[in-house]
Structure formats: structure tokens, C-alpha cells
N, C-alpha and C. Protein backbone atom coordinates (compact mmCIF):
# COMPACT_ATOMS: atom_id res chain seq x y z
N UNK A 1 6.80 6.80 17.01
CA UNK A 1 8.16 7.03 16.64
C UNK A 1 8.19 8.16 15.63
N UNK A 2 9.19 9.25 15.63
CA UNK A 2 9.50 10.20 14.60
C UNK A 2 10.83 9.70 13.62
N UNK A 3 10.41 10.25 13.02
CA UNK A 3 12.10 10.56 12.10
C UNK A 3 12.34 11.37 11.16
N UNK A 4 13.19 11.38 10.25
CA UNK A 4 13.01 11.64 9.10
C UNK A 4 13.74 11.12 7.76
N UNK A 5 13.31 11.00 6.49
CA UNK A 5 13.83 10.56 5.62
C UNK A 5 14.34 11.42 4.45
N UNK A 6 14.63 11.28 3.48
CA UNK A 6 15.60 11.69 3.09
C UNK A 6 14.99 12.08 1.81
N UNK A 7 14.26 12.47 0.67
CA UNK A 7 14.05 12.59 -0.77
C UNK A 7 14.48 13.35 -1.34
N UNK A 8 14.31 13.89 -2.38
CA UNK A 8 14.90 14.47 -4.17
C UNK A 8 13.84 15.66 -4.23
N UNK A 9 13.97 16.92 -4.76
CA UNK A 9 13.53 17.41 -6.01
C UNK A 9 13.73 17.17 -7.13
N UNK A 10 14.53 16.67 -7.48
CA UNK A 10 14.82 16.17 -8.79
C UNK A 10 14.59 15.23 -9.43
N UNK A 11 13.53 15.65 -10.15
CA UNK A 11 12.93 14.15 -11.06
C UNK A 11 13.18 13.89 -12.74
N UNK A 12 13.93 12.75 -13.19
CA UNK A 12 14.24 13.09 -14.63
C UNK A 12 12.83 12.11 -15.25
N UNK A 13 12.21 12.56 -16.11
CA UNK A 13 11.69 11.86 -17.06
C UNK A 13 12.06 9.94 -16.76
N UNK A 14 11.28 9.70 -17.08
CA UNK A 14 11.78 7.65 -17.06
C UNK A 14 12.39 7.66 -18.03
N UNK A 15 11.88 8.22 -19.57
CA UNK A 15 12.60 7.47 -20.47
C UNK A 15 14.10 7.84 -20.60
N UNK A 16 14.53 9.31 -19.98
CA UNK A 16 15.62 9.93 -19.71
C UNK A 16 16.51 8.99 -18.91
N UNK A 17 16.15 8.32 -17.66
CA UNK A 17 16.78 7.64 -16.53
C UNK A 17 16.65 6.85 -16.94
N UNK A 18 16.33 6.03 -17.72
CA UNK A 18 16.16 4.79 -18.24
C UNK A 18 17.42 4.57 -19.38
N UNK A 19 17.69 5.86 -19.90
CA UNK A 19 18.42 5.67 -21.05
C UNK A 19 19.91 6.29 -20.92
N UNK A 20 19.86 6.54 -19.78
CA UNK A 20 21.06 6.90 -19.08
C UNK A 20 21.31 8.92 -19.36
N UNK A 21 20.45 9.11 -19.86
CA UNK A 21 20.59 10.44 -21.01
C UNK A 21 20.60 11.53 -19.59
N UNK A 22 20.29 11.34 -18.39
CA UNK A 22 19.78 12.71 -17.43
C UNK A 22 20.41 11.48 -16.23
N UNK A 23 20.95 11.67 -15.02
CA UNK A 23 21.13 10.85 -14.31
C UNK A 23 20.36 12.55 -12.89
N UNK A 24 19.50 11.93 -11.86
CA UNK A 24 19.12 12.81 -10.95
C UNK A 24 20.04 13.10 -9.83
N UNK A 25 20.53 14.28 -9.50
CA UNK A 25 21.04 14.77 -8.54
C UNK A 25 20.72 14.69 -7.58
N UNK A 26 20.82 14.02 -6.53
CA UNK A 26 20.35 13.46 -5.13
C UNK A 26 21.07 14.04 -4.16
N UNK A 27 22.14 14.90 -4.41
CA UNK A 27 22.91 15.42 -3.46
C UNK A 27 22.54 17.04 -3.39
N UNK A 28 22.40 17.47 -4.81
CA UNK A 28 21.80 19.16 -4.71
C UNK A 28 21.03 19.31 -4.78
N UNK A 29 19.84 18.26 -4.41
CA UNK A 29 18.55 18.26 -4.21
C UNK A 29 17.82 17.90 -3.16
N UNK A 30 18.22 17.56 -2.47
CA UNK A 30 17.82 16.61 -1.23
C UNK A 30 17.42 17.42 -0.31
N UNK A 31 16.21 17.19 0.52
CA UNK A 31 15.22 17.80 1.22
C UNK A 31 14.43 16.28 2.28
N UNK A 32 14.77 17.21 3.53
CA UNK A 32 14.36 16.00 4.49
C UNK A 32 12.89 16.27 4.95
N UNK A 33 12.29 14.99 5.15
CA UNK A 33 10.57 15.16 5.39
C UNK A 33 10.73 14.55 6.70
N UNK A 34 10.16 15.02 7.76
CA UNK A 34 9.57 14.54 8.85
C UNK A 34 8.00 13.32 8.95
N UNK A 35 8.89 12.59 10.13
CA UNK A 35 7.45 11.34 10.20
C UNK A 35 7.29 11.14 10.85
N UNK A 36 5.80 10.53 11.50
CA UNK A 36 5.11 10.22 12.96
C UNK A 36 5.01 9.32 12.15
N UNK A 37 5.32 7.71 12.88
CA UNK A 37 5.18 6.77 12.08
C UNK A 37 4.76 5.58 13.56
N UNK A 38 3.93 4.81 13.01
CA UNK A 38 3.88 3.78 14.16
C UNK A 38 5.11 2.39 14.45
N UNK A 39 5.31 1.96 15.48
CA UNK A 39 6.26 1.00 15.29
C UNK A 39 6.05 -0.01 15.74
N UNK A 40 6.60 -1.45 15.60
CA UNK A 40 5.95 -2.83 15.91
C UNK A 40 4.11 -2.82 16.06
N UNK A 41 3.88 -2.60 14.63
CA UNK A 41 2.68 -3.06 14.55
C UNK A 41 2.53 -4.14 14.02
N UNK A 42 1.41 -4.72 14.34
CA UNK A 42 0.76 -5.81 13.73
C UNK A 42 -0.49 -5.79 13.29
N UNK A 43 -1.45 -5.95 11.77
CA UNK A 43 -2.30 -6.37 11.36
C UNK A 43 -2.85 -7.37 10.76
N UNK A 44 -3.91 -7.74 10.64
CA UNK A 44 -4.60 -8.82 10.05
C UNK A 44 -5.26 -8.45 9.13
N UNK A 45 -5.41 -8.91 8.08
CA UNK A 45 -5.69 -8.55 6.56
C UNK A 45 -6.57 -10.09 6.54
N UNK A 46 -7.94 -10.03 6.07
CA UNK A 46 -8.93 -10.37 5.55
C UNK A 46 -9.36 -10.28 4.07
N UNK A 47 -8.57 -11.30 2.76
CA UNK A 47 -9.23 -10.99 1.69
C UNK A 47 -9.99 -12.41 0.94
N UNK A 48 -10.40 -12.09 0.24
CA UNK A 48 -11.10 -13.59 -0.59
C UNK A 48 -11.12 -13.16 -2.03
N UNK A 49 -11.10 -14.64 -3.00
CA UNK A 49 -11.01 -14.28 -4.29
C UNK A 49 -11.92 -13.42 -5.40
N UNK A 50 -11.51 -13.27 -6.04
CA UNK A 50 -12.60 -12.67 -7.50
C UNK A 50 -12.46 -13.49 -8.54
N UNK A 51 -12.60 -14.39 -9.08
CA UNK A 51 -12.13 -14.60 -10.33
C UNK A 51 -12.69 -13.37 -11.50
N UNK A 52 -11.78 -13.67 -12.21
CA UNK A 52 -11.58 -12.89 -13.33
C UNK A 52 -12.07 -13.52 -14.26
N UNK A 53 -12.72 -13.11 -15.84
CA UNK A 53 -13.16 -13.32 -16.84
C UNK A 53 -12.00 -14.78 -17.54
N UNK A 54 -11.09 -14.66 -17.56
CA UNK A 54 -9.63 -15.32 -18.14
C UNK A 54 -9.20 -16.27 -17.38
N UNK A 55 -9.75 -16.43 -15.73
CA UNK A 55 -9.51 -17.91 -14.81
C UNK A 55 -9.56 -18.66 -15.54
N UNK A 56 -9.01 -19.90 -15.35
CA UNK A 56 -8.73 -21.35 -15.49
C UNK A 56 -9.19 -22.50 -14.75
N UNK A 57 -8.89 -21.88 -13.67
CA UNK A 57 -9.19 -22.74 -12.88
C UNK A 57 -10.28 -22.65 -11.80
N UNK A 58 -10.81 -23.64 -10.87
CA UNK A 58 -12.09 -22.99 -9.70
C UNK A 58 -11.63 -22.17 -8.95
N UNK A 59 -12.45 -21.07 -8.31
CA UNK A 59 -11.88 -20.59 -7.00
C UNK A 59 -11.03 -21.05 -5.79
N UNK A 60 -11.53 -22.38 -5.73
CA UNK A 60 -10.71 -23.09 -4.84
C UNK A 60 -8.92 -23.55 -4.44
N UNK A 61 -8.75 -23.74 -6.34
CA UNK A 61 -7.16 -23.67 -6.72
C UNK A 61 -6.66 -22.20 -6.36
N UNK A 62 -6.99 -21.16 -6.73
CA UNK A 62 -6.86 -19.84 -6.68
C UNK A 62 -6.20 -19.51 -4.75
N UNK A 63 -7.44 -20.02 -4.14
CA UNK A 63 -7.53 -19.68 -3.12
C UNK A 63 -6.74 -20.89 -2.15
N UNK A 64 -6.14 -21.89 -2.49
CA UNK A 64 -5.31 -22.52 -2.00
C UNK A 64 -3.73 -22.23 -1.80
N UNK A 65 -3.71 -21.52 -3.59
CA UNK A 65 -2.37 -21.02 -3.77
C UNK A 65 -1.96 -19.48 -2.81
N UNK A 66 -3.27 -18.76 -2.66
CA UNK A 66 -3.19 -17.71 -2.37
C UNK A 66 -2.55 -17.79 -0.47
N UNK A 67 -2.90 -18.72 -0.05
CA UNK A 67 -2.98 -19.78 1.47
C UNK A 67 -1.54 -20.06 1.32
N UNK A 68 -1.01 -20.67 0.44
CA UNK A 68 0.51 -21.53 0.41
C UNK A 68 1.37 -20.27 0.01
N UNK A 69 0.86 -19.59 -0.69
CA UNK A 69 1.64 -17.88 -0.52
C UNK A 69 1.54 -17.11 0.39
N UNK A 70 1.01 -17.12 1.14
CA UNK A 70 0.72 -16.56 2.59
C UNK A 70 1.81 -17.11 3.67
N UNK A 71 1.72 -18.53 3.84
CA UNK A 71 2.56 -19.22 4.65
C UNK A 71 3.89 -19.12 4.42
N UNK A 72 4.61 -18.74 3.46
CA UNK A 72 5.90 -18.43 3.12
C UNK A 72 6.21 -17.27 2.61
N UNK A 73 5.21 -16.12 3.38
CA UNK A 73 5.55 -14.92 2.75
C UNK A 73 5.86 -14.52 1.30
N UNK A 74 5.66 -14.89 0.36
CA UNK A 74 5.97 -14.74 -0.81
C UNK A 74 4.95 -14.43 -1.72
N UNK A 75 5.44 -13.28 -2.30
CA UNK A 75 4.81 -12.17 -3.10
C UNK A 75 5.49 -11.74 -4.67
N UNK A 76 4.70 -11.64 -5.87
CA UNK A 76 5.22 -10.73 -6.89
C UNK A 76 5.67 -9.84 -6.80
N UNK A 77 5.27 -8.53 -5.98
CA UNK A 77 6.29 -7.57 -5.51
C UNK A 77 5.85 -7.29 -4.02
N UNK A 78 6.69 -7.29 -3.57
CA UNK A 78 6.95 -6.73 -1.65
C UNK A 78 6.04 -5.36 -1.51
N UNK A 79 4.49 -5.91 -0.70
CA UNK A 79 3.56 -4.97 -0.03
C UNK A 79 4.61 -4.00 0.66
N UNK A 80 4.21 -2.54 0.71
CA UNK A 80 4.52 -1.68 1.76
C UNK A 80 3.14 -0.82 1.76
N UNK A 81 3.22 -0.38 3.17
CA UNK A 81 2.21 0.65 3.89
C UNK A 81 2.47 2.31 3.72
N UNK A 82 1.87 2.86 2.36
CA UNK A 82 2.35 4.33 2.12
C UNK A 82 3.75 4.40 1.49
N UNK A 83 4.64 4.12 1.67
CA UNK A 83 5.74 4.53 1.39
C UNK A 83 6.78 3.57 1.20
N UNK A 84 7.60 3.37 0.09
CA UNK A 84 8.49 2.22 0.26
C UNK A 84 9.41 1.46 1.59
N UNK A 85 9.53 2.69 2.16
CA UNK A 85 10.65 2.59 3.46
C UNK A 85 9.23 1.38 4.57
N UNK A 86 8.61 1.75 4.32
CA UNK A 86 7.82 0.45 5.53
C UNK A 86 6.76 -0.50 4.97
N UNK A 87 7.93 -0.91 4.58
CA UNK A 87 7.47 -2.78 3.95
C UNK A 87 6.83 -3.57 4.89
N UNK A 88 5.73 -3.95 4.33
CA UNK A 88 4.48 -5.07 4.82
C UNK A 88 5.00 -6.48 4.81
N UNK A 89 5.60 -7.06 5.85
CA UNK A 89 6.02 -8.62 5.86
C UNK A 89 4.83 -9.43 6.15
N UNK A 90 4.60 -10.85 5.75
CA UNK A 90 3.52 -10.92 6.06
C UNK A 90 3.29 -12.61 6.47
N UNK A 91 2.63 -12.81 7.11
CA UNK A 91 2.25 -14.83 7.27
C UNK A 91 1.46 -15.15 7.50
N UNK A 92 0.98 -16.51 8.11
CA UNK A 92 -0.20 -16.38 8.79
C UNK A 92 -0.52 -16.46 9.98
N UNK A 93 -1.85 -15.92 9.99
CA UNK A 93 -2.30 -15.12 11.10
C UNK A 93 -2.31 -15.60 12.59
N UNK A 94 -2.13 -15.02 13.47
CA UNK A 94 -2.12 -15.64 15.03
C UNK A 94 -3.28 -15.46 15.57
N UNK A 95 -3.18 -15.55 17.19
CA UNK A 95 -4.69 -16.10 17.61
C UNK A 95 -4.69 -14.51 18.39
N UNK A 96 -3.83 -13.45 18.26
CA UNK A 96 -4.14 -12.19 19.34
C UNK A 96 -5.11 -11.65 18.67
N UNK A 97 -6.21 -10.94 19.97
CA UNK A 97 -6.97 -10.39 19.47
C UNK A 97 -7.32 -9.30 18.95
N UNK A 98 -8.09 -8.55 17.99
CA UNK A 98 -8.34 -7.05 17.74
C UNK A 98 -7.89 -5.74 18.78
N UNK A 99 -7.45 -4.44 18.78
CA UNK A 99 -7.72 -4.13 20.06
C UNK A 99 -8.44 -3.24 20.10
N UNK A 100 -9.22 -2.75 21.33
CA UNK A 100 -10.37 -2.57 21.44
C UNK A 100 -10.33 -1.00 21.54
N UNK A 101 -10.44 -0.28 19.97
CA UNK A 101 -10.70 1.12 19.97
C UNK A 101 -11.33 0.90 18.95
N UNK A 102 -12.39 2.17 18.56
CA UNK A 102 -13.14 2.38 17.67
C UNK A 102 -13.33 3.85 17.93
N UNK A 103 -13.07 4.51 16.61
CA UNK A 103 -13.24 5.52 16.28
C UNK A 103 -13.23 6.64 14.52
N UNK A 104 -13.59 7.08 14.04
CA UNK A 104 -13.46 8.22 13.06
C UNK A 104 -11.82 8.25 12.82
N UNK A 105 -11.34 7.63 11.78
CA UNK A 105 -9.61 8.09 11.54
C UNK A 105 -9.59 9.26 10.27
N UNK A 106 -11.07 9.63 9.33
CA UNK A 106 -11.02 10.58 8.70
C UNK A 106 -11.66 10.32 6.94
N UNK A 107 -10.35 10.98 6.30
CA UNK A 107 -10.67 10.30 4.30
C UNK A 107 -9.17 10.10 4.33
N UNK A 108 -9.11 8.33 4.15
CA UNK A 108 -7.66 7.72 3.26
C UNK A 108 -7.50 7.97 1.85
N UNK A 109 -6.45 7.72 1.78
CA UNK A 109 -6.07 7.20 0.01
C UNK A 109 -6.71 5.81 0.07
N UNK A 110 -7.32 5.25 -0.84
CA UNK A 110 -7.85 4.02 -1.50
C UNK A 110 -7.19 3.51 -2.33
N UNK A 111 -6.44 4.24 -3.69
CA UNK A 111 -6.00 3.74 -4.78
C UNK A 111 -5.56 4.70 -5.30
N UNK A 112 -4.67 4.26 -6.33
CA UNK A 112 -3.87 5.54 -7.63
C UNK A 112 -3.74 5.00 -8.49
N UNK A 113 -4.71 5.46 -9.76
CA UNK A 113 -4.84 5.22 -11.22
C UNK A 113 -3.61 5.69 -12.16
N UNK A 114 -2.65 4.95 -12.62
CA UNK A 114 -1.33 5.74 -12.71
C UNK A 114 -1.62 5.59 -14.15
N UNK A 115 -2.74 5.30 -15.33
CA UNK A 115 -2.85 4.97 -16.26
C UNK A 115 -3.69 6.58 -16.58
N UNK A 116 -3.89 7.36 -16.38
CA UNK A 116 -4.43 8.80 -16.21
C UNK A 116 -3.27 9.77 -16.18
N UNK A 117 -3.68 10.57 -17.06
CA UNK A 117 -2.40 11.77 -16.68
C UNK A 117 -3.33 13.46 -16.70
N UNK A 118 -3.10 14.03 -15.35
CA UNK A 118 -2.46 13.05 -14.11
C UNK A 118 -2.80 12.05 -13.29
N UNK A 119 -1.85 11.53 -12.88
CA UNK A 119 -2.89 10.16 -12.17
C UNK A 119 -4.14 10.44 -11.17
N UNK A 120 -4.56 9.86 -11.53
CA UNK A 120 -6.25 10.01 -10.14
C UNK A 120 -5.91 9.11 -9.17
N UNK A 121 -6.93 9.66 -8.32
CA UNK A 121 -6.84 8.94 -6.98
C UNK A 121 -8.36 8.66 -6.29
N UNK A 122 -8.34 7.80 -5.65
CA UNK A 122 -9.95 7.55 -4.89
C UNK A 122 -9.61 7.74 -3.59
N UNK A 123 -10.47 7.62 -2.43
CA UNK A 123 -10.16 7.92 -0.97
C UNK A 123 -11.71 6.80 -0.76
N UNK A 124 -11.43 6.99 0.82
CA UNK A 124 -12.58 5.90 1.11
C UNK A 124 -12.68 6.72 2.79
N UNK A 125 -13.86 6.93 3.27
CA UNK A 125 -13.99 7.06 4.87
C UNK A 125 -13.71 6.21 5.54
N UNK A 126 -12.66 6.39 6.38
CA UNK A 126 -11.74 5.34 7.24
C UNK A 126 -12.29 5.24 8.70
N UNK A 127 -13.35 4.33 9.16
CA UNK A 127 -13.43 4.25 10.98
C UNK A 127 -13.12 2.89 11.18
N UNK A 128 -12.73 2.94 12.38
CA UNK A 128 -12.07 1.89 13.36
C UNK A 128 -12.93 1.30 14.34
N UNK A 129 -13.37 0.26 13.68
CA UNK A 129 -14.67 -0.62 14.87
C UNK A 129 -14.50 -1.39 15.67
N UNK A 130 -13.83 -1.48 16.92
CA UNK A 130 -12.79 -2.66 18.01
C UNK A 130 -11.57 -3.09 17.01
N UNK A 131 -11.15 -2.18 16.47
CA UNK A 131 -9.61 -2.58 16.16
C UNK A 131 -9.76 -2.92 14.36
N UNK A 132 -10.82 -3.02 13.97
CA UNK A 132 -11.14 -3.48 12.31
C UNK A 132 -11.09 -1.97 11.59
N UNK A 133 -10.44 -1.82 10.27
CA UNK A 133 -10.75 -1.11 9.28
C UNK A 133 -11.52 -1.84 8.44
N UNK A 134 -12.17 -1.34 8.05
CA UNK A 134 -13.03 -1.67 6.74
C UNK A 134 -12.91 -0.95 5.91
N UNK A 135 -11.95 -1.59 4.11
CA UNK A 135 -11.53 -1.06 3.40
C UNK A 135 -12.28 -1.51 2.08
N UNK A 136 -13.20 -0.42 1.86
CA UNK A 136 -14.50 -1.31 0.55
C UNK A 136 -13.57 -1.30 -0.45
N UNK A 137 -14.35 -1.95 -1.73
CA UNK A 137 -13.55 -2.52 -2.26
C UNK A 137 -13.58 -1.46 -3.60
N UNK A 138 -14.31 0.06 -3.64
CA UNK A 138 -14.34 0.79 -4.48
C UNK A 138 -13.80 2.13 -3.82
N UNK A 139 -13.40 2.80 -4.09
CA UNK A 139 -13.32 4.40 -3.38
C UNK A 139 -13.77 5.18 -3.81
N UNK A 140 -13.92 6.52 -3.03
CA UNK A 140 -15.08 7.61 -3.80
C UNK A 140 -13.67 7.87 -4.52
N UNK A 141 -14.47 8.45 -5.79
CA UNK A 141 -13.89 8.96 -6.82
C UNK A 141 -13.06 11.01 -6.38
N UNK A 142 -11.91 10.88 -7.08
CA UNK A 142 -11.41 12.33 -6.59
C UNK A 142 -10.43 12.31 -7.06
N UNK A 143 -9.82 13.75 -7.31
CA UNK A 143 -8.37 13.97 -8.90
C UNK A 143 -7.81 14.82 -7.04
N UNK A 144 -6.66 14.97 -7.62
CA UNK A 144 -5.51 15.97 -6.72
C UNK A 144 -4.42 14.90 -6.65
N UNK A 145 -3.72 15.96 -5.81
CA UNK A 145 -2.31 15.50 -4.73
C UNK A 145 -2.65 14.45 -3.90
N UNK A 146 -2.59 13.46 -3.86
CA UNK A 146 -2.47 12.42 -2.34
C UNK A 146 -1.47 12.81 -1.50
């Protein structure tokens, strides 16, 4: 599927927009981006716990709750894939299977350190093994534009 969406040049400061002091012009700024985007997909997401230094409780409580949050979709804030506009809904998992391509998809984004100025970013080598990504759980290290 293509489309396109809609964004800003115009960015005010947070503490500006926050304080009402700069409000952003969205109308004399606005610049449309083009997208190849996939549609009715479905994935399966594979994670397990870490406890942390500050747990309370066993892994097991952790990982029960994490199960009963799964089943009712419910999240601290609403997953999306890249971009706000395509929100990650999510439940549990069905019985269809992987599908069967494997190949080289390239270097992803991994993560964005927004505690850095400017923020950093990691990437990770992305291949596709009968339908699985494998997304380690560190990324190579790397500064720029995502």
C-alpha cells in the first residue's frame, strides 16, 4: 500500500509548547512524505523476563502479569511500528504459521537514546529466517539521522 502523510517543519522548543509561549504552524509548514507501507499484517513477538536489580517479586509473578496483559491488550503506552500513525494492537498468539521466506532485509534502527544530545541511535543486521526476525537484545552502536 502507498500513501502519504502529512508533517510540520515547524518545531517549537517543548518548554515553549508546553507553556503556551510559541504555538507551531501546521498550516505554513506542512510538507507531505510518501509511504510504501505494508497492510494487514500480522506478527508474533517472542519475549521473556529480565528482572531488574529493584524486583520484588519472582520471575514468575512478573511473567504471569505480563500473560494477563497480553490477553487484554493492555499496555502503559500503545506500541507502534516506526511511526505513530501504525499502531501495534496486540493479543494472544494464534496457531498460523511463520511464512516461509528468508532473506537479507539489510541495517534497522534498534533503539534511540533520547537521554544524549543529540540523541544516538543503535541499528542491528536484520535477516529473515522462514518468516522469524531476530532482534538481539543490544545494537551496534552508531550517532546520525535514523
Amino acid at each position: 500500500m502507498t500513501g502519504s502523510r502529512n508533517e510540520t517543519t515547524d518545531l517549537a522548543p517543548l518548554a515553549d509548547a508546553a507553556s503556551g509561549r510559541r504555538r507551531v504552524d501546521t498550516v505554513a509548514n506542512r510538507v507531505q512524505r510518501n509511504a510504501v507501507c505494508l497492510r494487514d499484517v500480522a506478527y508474533r513477538i517472542h519475549a521473556h523476563v529480565e528482572l531488574r536489580e529493584r524486583a520484588t517479586k519472582p520471575e514468575a509473578a512478573y511473567r504471569d502479569q505480563f500473560r494477563r496483559r497480553v490477553s487484554r491488550g493492555s499496555c502503559f503506552s500503545q506500541p507502534y511500528l516506526g511511526t505513530r500513525e501504525f499502531t501495534a494492537y496486540f493479543g494472544d498468539p494464534d496457531d498460523r504459521p511463520p511464512i516461509e521466506v528468508s532473506e537479507d532485509l539489510g541495517i534497522m534502527l534498534h533503539s534511540v537514546d533520547h537521554s544524549t544530545t543529540p540523541a544516538s541511535f543503535t541499528w542491528f543486521t536484520a535477516r529473515l529466517d522462514n518468516g522469524v526476525l531476530h532482534v538481539p537484545a543490544q545494537g551496534i552502536p552508531g550517532t546520525g539521522v535514523a
